[in-house]
PDB file of N, CA and C in Angstrom:
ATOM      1  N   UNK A   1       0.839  -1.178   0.000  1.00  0.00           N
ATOM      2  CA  UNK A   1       0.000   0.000   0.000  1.00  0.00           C
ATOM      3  C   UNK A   1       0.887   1.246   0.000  1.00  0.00           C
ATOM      4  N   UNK A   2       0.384   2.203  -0.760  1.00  0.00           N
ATOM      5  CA  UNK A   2       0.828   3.654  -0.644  1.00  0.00           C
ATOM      6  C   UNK A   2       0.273   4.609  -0.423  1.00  0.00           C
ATOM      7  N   UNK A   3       0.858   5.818   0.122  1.00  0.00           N
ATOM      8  CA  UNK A   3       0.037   7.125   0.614  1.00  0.00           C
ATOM      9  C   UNK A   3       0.621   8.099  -0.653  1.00  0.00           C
ATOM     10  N   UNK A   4       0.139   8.732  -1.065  1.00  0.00           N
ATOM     11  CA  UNK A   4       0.304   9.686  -1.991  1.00  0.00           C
ATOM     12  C   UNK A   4      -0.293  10.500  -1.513  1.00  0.00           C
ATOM     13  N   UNK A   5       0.709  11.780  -1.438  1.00  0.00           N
ATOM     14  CA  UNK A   5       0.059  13.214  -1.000  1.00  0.00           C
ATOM     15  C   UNK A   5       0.559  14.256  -2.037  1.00  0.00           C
ATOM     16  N   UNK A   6      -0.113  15.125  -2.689  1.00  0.00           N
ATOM     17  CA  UNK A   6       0.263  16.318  -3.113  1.00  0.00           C
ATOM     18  C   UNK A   6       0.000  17.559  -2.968  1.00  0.00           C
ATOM     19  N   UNK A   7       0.768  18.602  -3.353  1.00  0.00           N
ATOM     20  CA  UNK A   7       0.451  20.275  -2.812  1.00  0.00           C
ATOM     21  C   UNK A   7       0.399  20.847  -4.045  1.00  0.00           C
ATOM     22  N   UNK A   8      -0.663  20.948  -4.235  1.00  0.00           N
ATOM     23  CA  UNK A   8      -0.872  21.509  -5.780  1.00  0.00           C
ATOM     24  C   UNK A   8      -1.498  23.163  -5.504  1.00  0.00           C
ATOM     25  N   UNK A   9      -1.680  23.733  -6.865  1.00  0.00           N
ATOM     26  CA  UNK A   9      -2.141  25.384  -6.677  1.00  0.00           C
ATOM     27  C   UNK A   9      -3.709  25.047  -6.834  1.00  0.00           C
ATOM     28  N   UNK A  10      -4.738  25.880  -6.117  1.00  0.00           N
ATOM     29  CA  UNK A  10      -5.844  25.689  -5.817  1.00  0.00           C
ATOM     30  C   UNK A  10      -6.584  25.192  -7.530  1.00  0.00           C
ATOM     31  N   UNK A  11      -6.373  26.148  -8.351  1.00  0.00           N
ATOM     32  CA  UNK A  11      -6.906  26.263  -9.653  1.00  0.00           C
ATOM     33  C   UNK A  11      -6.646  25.006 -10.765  1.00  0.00           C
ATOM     34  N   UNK A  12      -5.846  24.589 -10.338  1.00  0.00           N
ATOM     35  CA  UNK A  12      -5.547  23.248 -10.588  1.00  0.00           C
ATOM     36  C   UNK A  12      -6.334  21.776 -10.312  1.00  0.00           C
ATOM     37  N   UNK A  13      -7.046  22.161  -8.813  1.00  0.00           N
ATOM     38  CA  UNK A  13      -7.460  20.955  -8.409  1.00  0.00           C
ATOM     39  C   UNK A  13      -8.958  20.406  -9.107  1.00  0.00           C
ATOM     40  N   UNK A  14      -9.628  21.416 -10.192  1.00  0.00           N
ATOM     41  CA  UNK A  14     -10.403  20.661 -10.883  1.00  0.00           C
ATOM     42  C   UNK A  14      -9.630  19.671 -11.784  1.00  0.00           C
ATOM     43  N   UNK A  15      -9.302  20.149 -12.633  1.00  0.00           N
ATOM     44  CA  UNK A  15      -8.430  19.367 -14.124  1.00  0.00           C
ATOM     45  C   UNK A  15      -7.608  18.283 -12.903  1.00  0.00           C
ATOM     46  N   UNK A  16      -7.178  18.073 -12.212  1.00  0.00           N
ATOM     47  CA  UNK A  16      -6.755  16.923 -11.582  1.00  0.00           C
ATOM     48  C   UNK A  16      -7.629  15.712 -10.645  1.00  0.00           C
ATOM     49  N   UNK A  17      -8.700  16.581 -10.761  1.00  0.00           N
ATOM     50  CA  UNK A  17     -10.077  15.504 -10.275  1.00  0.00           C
ATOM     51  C   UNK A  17     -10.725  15.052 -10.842  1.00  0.00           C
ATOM     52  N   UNK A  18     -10.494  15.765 -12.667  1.00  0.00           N
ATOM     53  CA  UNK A  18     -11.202  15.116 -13.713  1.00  0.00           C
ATOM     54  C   UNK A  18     -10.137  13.966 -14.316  1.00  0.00           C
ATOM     55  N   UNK A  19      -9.125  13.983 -13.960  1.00  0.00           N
ATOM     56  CA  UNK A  19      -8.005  13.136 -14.378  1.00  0.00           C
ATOM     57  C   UNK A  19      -7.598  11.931 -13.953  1.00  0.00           C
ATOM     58  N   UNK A  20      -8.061  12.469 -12.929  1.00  0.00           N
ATOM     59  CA  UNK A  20      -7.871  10.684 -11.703  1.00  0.00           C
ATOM     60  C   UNK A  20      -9.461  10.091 -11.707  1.00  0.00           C
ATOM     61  N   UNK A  21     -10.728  11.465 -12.182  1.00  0.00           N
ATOM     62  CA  UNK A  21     -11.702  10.385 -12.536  1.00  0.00           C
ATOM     63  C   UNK A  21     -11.913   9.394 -13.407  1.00  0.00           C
ATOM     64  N   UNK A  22     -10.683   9.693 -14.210  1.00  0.00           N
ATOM     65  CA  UNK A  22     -10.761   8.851 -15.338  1.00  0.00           C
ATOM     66  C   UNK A  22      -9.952   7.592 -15.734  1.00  0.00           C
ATOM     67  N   UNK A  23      -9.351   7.369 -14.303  1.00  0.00           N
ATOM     68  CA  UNK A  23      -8.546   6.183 -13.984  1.00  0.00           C
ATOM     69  C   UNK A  23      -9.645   4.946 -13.733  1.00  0.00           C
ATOM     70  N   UNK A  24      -9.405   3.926 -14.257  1.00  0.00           N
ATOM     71  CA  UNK A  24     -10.329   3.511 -13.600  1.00  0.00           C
ATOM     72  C   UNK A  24     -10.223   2.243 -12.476  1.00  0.00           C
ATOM     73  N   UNK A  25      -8.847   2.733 -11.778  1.00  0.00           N
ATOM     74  CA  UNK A  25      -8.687   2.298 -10.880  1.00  0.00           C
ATOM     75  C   UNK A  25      -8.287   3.301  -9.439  1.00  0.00           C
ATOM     76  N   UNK A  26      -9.080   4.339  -9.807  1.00  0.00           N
ATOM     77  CA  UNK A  26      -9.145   5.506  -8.764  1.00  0.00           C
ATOM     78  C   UNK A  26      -9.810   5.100  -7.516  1.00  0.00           C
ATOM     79  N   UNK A  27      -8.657   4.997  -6.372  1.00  0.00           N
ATOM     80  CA  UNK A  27      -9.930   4.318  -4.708  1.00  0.00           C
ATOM     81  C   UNK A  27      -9.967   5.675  -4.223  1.00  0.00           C
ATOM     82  N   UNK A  28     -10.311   7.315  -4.472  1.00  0.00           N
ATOM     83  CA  UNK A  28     -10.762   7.680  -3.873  1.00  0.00           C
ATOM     84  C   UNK A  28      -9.833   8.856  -3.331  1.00  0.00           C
ATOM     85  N   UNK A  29     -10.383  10.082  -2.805  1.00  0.00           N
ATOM     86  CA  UNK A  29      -9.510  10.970  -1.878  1.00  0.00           C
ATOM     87  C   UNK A  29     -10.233  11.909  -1.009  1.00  0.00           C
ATOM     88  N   UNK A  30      -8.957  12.417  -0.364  1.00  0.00           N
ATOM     89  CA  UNK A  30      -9.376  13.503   0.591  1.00  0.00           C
ATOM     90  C   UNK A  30      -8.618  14.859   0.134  1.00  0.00           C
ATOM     91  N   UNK A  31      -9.433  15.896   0.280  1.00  0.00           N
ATOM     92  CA  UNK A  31      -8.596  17.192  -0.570  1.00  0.00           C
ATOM     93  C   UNK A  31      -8.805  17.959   0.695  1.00  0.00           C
ATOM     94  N   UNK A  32      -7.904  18.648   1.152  1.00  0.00           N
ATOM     95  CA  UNK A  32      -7.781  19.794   2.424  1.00  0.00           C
ATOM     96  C   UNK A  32      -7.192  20.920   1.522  1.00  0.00           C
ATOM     97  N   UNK A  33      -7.755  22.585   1.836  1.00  0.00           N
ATOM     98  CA  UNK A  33      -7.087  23.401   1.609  1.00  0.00           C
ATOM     99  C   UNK A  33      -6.436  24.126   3.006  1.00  0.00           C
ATOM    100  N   UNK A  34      -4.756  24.422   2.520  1.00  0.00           N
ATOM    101  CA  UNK A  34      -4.047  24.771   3.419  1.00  0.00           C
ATOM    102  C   UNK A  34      -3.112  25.552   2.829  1.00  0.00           C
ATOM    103  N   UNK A  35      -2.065  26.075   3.524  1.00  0.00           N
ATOM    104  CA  UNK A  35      -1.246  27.399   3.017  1.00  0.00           C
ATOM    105  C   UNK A  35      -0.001  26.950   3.173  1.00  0.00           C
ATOM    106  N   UNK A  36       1.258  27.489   2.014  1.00  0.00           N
ATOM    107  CA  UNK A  36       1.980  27.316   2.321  1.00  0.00           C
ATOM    108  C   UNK A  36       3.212  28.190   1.737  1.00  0.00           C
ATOM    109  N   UNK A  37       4.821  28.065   1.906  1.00  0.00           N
ATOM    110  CA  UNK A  37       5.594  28.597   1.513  1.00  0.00           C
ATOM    111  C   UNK A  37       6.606  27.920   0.968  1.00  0.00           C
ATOM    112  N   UNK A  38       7.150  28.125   0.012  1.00  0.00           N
ATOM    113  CA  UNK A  38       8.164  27.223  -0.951  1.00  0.00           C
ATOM    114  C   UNK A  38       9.562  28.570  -0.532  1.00  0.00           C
ATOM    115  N   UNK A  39      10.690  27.942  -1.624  1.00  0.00           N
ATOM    116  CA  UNK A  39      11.614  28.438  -1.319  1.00  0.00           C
ATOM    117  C   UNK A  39      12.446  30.012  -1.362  1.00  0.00           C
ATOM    118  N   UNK A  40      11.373  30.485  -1.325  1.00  0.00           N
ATOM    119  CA  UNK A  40      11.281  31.774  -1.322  1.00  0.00           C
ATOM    120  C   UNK A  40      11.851  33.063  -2.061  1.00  0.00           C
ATOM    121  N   UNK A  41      12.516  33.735  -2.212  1.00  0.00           N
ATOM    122  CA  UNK A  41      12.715  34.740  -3.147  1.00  0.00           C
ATOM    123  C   UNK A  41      13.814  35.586  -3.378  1.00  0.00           C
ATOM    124  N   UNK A  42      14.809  34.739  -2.230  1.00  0.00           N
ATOM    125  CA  UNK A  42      16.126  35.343  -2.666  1.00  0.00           C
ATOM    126  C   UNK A  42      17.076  34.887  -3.076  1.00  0.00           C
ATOM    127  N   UNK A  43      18.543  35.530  -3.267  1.00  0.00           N
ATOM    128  CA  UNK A  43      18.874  34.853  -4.257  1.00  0.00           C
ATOM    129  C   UNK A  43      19.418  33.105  -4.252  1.00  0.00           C
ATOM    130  N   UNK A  44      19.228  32.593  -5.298  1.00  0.00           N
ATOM    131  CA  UNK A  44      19.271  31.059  -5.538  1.00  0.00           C
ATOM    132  C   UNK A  44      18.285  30.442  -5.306  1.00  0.00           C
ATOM    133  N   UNK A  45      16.727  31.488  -5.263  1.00  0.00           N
ATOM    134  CA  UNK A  45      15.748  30.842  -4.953  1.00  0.00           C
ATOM    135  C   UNK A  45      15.393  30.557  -3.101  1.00  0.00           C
ATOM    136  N   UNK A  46      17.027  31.059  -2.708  1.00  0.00           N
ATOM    137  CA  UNK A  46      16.352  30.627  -0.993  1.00  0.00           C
ATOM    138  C   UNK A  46      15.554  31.405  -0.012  1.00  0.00           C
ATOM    139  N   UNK A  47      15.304  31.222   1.029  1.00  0.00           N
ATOM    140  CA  UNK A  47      14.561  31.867   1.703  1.00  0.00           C
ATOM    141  C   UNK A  47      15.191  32.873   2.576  1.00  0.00           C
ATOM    142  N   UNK A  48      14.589  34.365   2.486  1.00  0.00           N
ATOM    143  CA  UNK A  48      15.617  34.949   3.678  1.00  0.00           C
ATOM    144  C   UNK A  48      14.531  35.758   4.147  1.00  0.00           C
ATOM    145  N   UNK A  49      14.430  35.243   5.404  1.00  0.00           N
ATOM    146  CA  UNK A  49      13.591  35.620   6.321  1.00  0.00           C
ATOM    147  C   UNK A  49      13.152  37.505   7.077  1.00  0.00           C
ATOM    148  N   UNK A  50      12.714  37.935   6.383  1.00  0.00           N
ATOM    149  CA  UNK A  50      12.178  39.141   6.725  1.00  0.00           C
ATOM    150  C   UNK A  50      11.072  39.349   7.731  1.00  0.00           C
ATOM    151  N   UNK A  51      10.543  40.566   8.001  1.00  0.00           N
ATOM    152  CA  UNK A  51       8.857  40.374   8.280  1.00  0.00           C
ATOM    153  C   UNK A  51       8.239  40.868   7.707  1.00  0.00           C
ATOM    154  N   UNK A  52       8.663  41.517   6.581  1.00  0.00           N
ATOM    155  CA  UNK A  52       7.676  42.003   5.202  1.00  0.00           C
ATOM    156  C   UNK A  52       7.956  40.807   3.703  1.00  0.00           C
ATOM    157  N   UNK A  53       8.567  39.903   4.216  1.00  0.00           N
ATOM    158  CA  UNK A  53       8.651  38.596   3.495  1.00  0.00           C
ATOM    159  C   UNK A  53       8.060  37.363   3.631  1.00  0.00           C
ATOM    160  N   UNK A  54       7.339  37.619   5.078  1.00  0.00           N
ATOM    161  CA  UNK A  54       7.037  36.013   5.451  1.00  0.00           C
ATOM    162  C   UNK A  54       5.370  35.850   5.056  1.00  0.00           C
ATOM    163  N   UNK A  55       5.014  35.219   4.161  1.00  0.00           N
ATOM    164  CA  UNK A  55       3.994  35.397   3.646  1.00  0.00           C
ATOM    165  C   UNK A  55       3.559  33.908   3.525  1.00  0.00           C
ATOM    166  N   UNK A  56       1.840  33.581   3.042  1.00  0.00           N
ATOM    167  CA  UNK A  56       2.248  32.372   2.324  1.00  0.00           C
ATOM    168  C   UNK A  56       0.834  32.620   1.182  1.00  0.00           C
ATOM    169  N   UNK A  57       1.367  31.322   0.535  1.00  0.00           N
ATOM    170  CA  UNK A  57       0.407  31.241  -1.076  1.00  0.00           C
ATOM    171  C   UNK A  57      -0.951  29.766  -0.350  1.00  0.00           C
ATOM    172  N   UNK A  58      -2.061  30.290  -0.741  1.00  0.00           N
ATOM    173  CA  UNK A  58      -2.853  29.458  -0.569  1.00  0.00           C
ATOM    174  C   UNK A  58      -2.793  28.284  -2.001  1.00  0.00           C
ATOM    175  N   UNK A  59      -2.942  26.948  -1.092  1.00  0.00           N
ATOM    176  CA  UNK A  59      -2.307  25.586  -2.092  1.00  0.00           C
ATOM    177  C   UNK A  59      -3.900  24.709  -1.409  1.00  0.00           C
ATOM    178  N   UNK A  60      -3.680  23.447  -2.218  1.00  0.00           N
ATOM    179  CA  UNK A  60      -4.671  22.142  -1.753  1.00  0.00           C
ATOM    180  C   UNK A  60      -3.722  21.319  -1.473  1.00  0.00           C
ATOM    181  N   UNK A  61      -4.500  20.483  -0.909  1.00  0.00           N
ATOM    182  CA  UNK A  61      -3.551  19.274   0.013  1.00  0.00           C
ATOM    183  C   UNK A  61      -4.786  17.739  -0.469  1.00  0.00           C
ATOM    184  N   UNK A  62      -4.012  17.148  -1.329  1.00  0.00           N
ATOM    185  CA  UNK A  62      -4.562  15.757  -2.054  1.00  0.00           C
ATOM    186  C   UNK A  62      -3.774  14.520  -1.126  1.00  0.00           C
ATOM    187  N   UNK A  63      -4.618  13.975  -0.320  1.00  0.00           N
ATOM    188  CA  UNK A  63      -4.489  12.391  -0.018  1.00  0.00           C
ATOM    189  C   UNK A  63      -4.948  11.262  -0.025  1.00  0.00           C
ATOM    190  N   UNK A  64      -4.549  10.384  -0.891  1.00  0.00           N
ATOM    191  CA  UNK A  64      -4.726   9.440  -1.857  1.00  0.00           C
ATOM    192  C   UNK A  64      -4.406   7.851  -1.088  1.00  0.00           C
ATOM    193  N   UNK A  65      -5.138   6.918  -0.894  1.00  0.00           N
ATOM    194  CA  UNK A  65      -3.990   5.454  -0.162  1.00  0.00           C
ATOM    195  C   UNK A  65      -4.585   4.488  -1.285  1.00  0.00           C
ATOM    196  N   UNK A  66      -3.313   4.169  -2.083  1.00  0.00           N
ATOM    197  CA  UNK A  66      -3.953   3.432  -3.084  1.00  0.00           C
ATOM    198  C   UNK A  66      -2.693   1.654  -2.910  1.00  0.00           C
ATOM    199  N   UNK A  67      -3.076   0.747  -3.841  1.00  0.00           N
ATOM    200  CA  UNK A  67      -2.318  -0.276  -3.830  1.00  0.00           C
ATOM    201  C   UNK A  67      -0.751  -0.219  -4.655  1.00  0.00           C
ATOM    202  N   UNK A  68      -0.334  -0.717  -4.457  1.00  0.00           N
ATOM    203  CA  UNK A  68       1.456  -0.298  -4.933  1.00  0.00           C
ATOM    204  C   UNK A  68       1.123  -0.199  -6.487  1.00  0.00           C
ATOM    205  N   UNK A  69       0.239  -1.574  -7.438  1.00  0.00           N
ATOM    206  CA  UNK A  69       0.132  -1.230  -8.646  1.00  0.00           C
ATOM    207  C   UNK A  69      -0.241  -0.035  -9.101  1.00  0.00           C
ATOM    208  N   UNK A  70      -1.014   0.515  -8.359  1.00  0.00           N
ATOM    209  CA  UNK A  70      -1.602   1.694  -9.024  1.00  0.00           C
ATOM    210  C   UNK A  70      -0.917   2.864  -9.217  1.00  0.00           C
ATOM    211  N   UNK A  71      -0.260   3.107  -7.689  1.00  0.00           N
ATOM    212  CA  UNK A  71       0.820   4.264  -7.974  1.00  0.00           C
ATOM    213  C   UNK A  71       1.353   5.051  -8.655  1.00  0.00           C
ATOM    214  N   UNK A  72       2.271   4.300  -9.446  1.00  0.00           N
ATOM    215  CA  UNK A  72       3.191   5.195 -10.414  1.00  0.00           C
ATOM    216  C   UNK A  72       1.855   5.968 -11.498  1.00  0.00           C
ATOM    217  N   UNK A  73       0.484   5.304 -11.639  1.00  0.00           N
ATOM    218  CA  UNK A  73      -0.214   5.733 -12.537  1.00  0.00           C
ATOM    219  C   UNK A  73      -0.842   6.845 -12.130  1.00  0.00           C
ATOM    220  N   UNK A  74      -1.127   6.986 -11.149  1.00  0.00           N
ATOM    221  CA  UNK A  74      -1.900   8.327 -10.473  1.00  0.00           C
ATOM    222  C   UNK A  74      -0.946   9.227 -10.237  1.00  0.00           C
ATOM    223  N   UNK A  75       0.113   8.589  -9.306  1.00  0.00           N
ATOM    224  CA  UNK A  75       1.415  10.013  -9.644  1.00  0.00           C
ATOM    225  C   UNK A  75       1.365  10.771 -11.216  1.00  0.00           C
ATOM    226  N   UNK A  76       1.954   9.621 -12.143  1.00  0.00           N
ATOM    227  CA  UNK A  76       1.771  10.637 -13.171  1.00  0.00           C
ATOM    228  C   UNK A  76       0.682  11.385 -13.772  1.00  0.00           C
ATOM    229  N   UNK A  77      -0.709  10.749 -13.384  1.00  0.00           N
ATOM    230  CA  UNK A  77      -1.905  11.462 -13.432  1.00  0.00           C
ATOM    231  C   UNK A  77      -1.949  12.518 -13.159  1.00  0.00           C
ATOM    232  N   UNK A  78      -1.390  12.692 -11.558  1.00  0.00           N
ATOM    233  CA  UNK A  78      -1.500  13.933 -10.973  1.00  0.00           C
ATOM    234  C   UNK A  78      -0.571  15.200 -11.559  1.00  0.00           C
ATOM    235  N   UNK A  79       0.485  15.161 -12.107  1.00  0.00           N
ATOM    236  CA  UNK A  79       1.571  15.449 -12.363  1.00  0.00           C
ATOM    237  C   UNK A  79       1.367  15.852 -13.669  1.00  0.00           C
ATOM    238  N   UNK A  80       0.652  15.232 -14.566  1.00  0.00           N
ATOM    239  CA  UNK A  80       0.559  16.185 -15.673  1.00  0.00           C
ATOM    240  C   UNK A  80      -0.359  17.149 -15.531  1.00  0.00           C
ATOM    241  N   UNK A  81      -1.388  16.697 -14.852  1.00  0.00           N
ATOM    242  CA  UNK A  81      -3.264  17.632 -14.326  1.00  0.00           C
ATOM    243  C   UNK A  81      -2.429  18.922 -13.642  1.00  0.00           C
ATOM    244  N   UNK A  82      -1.621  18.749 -13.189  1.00  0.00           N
ATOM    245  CA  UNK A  82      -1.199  20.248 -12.234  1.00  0.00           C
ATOM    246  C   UNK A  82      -0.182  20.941 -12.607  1.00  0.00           C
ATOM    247  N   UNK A  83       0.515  20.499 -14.023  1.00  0.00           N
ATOM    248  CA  UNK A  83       1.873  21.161 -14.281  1.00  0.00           C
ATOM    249  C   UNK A  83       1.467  22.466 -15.200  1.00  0.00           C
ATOM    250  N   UNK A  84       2.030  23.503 -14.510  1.00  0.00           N
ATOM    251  CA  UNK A  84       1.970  24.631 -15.725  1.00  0.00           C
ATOM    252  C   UNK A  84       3.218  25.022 -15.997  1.00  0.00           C
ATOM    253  N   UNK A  85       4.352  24.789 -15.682  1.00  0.00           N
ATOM    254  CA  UNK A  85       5.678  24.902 -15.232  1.00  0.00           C
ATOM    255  C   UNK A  85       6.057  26.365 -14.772  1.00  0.00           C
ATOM    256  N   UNK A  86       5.498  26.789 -13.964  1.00  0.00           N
ATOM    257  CA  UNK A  86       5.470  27.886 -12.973  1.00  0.00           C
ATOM    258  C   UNK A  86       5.893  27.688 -11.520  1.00  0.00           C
ATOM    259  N   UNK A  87       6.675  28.370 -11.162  1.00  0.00           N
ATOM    260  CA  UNK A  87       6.696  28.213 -10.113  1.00  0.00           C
ATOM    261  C   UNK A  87       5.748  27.780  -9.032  1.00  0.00           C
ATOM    262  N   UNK A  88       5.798  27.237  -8.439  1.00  0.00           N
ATOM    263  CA  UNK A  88       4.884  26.283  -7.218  1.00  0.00           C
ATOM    264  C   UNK A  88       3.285  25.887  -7.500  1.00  0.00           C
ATOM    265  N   UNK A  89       4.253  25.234  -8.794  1.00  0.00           N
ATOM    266  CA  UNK A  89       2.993  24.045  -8.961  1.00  0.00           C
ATOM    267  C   UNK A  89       2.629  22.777  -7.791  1.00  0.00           C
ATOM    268  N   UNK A  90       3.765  22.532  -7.093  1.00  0.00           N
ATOM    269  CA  UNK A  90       3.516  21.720  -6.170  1.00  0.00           C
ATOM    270  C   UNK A  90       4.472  20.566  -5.745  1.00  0.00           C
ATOM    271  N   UNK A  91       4.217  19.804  -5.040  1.00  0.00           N
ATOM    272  CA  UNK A  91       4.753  18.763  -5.005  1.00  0.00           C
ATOM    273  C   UNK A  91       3.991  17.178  -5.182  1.00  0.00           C
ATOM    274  N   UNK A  92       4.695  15.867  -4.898  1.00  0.00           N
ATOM    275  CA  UNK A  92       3.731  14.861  -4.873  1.00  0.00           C
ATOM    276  C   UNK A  92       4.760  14.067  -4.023  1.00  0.00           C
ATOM    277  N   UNK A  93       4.483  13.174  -2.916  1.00  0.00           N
ATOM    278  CA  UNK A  93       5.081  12.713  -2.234  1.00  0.00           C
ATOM    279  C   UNK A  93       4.137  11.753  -1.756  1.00  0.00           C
ATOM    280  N   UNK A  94       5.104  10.298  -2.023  1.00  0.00           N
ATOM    281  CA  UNK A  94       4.806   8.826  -1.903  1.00  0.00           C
ATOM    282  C   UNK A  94       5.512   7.968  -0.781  1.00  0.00           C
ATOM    283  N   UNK A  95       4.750   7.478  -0.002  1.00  0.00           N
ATOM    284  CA  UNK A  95       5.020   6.656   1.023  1.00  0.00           C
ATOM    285  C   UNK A  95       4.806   5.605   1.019  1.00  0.00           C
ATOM    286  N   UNK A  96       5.097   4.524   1.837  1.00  0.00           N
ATOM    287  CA  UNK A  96       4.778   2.840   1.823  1.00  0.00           C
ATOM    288  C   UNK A  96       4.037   3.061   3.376  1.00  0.00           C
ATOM    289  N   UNK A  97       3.087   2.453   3.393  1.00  0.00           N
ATOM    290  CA  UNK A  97       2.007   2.217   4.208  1.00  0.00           C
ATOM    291  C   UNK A  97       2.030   0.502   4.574  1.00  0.00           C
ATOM    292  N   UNK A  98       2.400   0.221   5.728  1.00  0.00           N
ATOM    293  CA  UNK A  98       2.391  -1.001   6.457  1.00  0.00           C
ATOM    294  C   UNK A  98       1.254  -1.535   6.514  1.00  0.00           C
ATOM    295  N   UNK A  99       0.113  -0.760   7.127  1.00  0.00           N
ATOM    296  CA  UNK A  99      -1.016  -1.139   7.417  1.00  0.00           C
ATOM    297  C   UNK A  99      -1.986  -0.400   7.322  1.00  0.00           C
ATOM    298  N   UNK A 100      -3.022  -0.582   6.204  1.00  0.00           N
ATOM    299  CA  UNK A 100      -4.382  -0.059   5.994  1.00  0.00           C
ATOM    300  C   UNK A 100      -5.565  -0.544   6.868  1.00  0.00           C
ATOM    301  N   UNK A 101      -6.369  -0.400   7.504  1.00  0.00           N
ATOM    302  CA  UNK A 101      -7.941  -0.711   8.169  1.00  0.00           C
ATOM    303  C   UNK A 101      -9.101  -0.273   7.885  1.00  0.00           C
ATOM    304  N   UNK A 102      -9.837  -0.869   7.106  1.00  0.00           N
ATOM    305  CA  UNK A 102     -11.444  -0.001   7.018  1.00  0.00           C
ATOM    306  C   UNK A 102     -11.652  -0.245   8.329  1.00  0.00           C
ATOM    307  N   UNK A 103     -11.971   0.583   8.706  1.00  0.00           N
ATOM    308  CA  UNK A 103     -12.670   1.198  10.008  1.00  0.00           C
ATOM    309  C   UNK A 103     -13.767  -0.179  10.141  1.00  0.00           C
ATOM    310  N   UNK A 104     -14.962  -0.099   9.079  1.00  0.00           N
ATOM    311  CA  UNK A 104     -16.231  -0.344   9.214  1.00  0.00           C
ATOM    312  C   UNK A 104     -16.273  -1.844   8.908  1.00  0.00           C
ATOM    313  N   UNK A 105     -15.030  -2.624   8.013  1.00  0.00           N
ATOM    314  CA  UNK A 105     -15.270  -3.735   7.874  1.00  0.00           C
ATOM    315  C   UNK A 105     -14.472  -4.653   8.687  1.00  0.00           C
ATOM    316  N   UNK A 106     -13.010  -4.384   8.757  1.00  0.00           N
ATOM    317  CA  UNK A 106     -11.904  -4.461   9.226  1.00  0.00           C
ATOM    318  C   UNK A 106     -11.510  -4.895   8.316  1.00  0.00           C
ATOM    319  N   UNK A 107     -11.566  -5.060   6.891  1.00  0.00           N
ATOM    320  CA  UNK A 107     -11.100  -5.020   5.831  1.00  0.00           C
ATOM    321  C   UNK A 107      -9.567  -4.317   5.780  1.00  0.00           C
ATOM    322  N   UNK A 108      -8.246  -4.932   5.428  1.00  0.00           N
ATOM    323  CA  UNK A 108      -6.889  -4.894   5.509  1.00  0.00           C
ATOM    324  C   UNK A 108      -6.469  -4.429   3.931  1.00  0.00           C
ATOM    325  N   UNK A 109      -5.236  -3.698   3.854  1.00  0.00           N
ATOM    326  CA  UNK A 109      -4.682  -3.268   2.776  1.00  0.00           C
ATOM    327  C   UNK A 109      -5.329  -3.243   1.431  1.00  0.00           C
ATOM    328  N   UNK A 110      -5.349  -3.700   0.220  1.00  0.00           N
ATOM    329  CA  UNK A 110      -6.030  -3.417  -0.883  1.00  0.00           C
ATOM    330  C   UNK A 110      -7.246  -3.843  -0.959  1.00  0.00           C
ATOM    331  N   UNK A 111      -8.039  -4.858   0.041  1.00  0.00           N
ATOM    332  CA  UNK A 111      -9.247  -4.278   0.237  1.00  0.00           C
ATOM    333  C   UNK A 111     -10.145  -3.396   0.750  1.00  0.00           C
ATOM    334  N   UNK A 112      -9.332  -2.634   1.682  1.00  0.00           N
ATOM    335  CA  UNK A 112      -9.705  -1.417   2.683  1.00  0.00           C
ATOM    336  C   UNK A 112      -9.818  -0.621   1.811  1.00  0.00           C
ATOM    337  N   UNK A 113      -9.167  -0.651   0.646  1.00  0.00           N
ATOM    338  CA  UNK A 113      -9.606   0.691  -0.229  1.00  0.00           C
ATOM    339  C   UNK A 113     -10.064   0.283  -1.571  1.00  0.00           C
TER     340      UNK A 113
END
């Protein structure tokens, strides 16, 4: 099992919900909007901490727990749905998940989802 999370720009998160609807091995997500700050604006791109600098950009927060096959396919799903190649398009970050539980069935790993 894997966790897939990404931080995409708000305007984005339609065209990437129509994209993974069209998987048709999509189990599903949770979308949170939350704020954040990337590497900021000086030079080399790093961050140098002001207090008329510290700001942040409102982003979505996509979490995904799908089976290992599926993975690499929704990553790149996601990944083309959100690229404009602009700065802070986002990220996507993949984990290995030990143990999945439906709550309601006690249904374990790729049937839990």
């Amino acid at each position: 099992m894997k966790e897939i999370k990404a931080i995409l720009q708000p305007h984005a998160l339609d065209r990437v919900m129509d994209a993974l609807h069209q998987l048709p091995h999509f189990p599903g997500v949770t979308v949170s909007d939350c704020e954040g700050q990337g590497r900021g604006r000086g030079a080399n791109r790093r961050f140098l901490p002001e207090e008329e600098t510290i700001f942040f950009k409102k982003k979505c927060k996509l979490e995904i727990f799908c089976a290992d096959s599926v993975c690499d396919a929704i990553v790149a799903v996601i990944q083309k749905a959100a690229h404009t190649g602009n700065p802070g398009d986002g990220l996507i970050m993949v984990a290995d998940l030990p143990r999945v539980v439906r709550i309601r069935t006690a249904e374990e790993q790729d049937d839990a989802v």
